[in-house]
Every structure is written in C-alpha cells, then in structure tokens.
C-alpha atoms as a PDB file:
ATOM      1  CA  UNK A   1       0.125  25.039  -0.193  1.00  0.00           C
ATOM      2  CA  UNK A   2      -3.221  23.097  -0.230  1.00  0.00           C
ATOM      3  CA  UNK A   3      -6.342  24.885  -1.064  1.00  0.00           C
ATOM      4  CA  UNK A   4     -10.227  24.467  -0.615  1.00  0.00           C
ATOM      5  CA  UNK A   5     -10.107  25.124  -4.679  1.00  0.00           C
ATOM      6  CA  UNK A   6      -7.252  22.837  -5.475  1.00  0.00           C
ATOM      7  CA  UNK A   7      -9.187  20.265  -3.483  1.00  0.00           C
ATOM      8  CA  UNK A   8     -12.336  21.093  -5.351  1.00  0.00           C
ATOM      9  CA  UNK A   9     -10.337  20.899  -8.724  1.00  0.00           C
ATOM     10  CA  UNK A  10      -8.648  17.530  -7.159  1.00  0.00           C
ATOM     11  CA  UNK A  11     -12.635  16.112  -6.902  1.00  0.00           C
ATOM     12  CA  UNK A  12     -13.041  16.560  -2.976  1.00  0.00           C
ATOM     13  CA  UNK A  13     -16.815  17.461  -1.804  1.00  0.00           C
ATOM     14  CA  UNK A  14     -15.177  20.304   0.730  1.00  0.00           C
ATOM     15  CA  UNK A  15     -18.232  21.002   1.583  1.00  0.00           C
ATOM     16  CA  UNK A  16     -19.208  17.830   3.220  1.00  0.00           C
ATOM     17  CA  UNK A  17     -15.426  18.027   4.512  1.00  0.00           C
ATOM     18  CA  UNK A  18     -15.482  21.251   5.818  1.00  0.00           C
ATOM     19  CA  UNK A  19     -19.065  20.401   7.435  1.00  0.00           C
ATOM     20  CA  UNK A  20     -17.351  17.898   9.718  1.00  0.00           C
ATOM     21  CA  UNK A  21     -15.068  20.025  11.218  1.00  0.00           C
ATOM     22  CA  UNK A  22     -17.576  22.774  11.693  1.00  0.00           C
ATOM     23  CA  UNK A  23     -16.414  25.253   8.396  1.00  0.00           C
ATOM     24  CA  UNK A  24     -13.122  25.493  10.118  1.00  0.00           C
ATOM     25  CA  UNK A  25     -10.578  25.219   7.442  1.00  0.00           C
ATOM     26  CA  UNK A  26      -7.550  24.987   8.991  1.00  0.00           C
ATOM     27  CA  UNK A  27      -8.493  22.193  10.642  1.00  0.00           C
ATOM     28  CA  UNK A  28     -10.135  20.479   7.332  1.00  0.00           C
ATOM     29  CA  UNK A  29      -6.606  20.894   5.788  1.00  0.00           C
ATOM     30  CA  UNK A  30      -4.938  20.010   8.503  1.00  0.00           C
ATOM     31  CA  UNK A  31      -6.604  16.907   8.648  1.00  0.00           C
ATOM     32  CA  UNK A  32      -5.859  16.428   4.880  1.00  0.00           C
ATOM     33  CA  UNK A  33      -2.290  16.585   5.456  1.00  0.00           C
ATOM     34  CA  UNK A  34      -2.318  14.211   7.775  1.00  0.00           C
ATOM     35  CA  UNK A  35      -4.943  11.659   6.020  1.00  0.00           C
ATOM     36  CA  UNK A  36      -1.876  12.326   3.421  1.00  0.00           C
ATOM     37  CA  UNK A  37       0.414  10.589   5.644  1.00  0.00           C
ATOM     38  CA  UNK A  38      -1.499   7.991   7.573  1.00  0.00           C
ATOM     39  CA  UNK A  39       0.139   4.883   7.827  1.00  0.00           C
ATOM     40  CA  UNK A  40      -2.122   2.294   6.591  1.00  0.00           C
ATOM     41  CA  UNK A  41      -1.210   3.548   2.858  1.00  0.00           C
ATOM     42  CA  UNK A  42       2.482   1.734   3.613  1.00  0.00           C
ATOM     43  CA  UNK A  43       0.509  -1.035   5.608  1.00  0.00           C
ATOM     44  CA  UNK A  44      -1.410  -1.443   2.581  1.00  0.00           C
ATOM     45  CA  UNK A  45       0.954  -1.804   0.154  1.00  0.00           C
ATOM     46  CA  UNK A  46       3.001  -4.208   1.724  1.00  0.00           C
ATOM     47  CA  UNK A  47       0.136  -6.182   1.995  1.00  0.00           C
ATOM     48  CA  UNK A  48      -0.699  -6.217  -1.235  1.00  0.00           C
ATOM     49  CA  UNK A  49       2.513  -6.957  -2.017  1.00  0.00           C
ATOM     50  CA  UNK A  50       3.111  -9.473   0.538  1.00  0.00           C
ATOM     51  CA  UNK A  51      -0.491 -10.520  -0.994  1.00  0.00           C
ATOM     52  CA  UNK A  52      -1.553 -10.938   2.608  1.00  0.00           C
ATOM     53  CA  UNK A  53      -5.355 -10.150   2.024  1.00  0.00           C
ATOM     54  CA  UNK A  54      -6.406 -10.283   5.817  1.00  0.00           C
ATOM     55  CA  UNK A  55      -3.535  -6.941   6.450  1.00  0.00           C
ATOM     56  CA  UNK A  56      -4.743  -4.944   3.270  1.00  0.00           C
ATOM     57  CA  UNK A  57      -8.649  -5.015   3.801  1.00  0.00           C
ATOM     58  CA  UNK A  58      -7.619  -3.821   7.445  1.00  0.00           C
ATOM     59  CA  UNK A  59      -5.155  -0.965   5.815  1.00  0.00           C
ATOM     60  CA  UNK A  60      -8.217  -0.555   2.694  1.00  0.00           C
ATOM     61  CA  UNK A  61     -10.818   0.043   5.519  1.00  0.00           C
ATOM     62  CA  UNK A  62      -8.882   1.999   7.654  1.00  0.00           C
ATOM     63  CA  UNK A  63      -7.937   3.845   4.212  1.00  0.00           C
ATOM     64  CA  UNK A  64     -12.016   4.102   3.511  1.00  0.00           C
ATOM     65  CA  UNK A  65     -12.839   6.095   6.632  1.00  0.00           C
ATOM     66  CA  UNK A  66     -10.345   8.232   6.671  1.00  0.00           C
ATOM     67  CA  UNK A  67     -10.746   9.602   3.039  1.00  0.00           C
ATOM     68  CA  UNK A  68     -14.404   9.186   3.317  1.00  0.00           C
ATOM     69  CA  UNK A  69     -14.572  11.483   6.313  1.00  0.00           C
ATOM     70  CA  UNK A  70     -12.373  13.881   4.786  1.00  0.00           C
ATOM     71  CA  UNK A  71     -14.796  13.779   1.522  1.00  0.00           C
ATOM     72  CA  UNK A  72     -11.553  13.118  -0.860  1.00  0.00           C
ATOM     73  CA  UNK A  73     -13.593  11.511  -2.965  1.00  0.00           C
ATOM     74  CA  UNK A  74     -11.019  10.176  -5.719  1.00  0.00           C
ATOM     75  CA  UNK A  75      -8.961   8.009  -2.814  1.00  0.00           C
ATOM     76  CA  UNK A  76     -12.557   7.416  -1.126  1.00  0.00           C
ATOM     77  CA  UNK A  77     -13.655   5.938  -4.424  1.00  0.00           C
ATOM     78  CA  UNK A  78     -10.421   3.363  -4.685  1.00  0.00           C
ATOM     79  CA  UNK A  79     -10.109   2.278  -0.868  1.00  0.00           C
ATOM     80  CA  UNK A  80     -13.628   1.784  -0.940  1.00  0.00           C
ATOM     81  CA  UNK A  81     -13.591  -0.745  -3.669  1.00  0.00           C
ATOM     82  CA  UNK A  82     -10.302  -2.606  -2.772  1.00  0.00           C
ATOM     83  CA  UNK A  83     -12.167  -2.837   0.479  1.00  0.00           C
ATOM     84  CA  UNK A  84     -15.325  -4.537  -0.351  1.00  0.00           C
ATOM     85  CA  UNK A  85     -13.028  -6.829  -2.590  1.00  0.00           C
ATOM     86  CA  UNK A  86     -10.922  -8.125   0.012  1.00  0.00           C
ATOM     87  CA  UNK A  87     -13.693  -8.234   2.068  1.00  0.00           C
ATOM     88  CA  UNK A  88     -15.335 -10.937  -0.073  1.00  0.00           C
ATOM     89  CA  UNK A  89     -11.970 -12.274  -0.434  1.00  0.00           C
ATOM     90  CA  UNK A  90     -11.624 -11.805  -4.009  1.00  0.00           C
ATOM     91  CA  UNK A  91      -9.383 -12.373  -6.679  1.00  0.00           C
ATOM     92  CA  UNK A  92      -8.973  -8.981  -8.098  1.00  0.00           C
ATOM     93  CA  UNK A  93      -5.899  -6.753  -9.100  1.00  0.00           C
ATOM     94  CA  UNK A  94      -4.302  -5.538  -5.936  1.00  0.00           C
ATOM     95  CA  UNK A  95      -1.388  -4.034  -7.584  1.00  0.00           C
ATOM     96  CA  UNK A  96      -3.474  -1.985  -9.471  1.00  0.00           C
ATOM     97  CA  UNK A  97      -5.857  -0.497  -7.340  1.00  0.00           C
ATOM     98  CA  UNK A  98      -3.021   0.096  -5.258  1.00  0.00           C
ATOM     99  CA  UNK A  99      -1.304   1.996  -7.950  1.00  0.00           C
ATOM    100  CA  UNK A 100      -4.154   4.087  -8.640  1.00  0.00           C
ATOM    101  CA  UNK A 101      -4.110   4.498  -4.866  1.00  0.00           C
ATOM    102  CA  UNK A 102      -0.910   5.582  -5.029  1.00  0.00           C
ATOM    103  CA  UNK A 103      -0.819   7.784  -7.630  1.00  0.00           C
ATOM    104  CA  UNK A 104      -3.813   9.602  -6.813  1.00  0.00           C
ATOM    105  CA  UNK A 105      -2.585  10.164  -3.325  1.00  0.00           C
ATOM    106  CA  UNK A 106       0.691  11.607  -5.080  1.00  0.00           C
ATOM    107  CA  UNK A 107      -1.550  13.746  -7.149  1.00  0.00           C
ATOM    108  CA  UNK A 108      -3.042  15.530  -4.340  1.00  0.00           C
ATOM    109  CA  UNK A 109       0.776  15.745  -2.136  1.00  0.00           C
ATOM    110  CA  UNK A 110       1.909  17.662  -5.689  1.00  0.00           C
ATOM    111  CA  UNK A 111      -1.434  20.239  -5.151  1.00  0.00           C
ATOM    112  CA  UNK A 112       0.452  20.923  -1.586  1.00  0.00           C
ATOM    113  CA  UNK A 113       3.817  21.836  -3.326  1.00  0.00           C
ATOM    114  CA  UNK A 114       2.695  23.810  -5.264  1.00  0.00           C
END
C-alpha cells in the first residue's frame, strides 16, 4: 500500500501534494493511483515510438500537469523536459526519456505492492 513516507522516500514534495487537496490524504493517494494509470503514459509511448512528435508533447504535457499537481517530482522532472523538447521540436532521445519515464513510474507502482 502507498504511503505519505514511501512517497517522501520516492522524492514527492507531499506537502505541496497534500496542500492541494486540502491535507486530505486519502484523496492525495487516491489521486496518485490514478495519475499512476492515466492514459497519456500509453499515448505517449506510442508516440514516441510511432515518433509522432505532435501526439507525445500532447501525452508529455498532459503527463507534466498531472505529476506536477500531484508534486511527484521524479516523473514531474522527466515529462517536464520531454515536454519543452518536443515543444521546440527537437531532436532529442525519446526512447530514453521515455524509459526513464517508464521506469520511474514502475518504481513508484512497486512502493504500492508492497
């Protein structure tokens, strides 16, 4: 089950999180659970797989607010800069920041199992 501490340890500012939904924290990890499962991470990869740049910087953006509002800081940190990448239309590594993405999004699903 997910924690305020495992979240802490994970690198999530609760605070800040918890401050948006009014120090309620069922409804902060609630809301973690589903940022967890929002869709845009699938959108998102097959974008970037697809290496449709115009899809992913709508799924990285989408990704962005969602993490940023929940203050997890670590996924925050990667949508935000795959989003101001595609944004410019850059060349960058997709597949990697998408990997990261990925992987630190399994990171915190493993802090709910156990």
């Amino acid at each position: 089950m997910l924690t305020i501490e495992a979240l802490e340890r994970f690198g999530a500012d609760t605070k800040e999180g918890l401050g948006r939904c009014m120090n309620n924290k069922d409804i902060y990890l609630r809301l973690v659970d589903m940022g967890l499962n929002d869709t845009n991470f699938e959108k998102l990869s097959a974008a970037v797989n697809a290496g449709d740049k115009k899809t992913a910087f709508e799924a990285a953006h989408a990704l962005k607010g969602v993490m940023g509002n929940l203050s997890l800081t670590p996924l925050f940190t990667i949508a935000s800069e795959m989003t101001e990448l595609l944004r410019a239309e850059e060349d960058a590594d997709y597949p990697t920041y998408l990997k990261q993405l990925l992987e630190k999004r399994a990171e915190l699903r493993a802090l709910q199992e156990s």
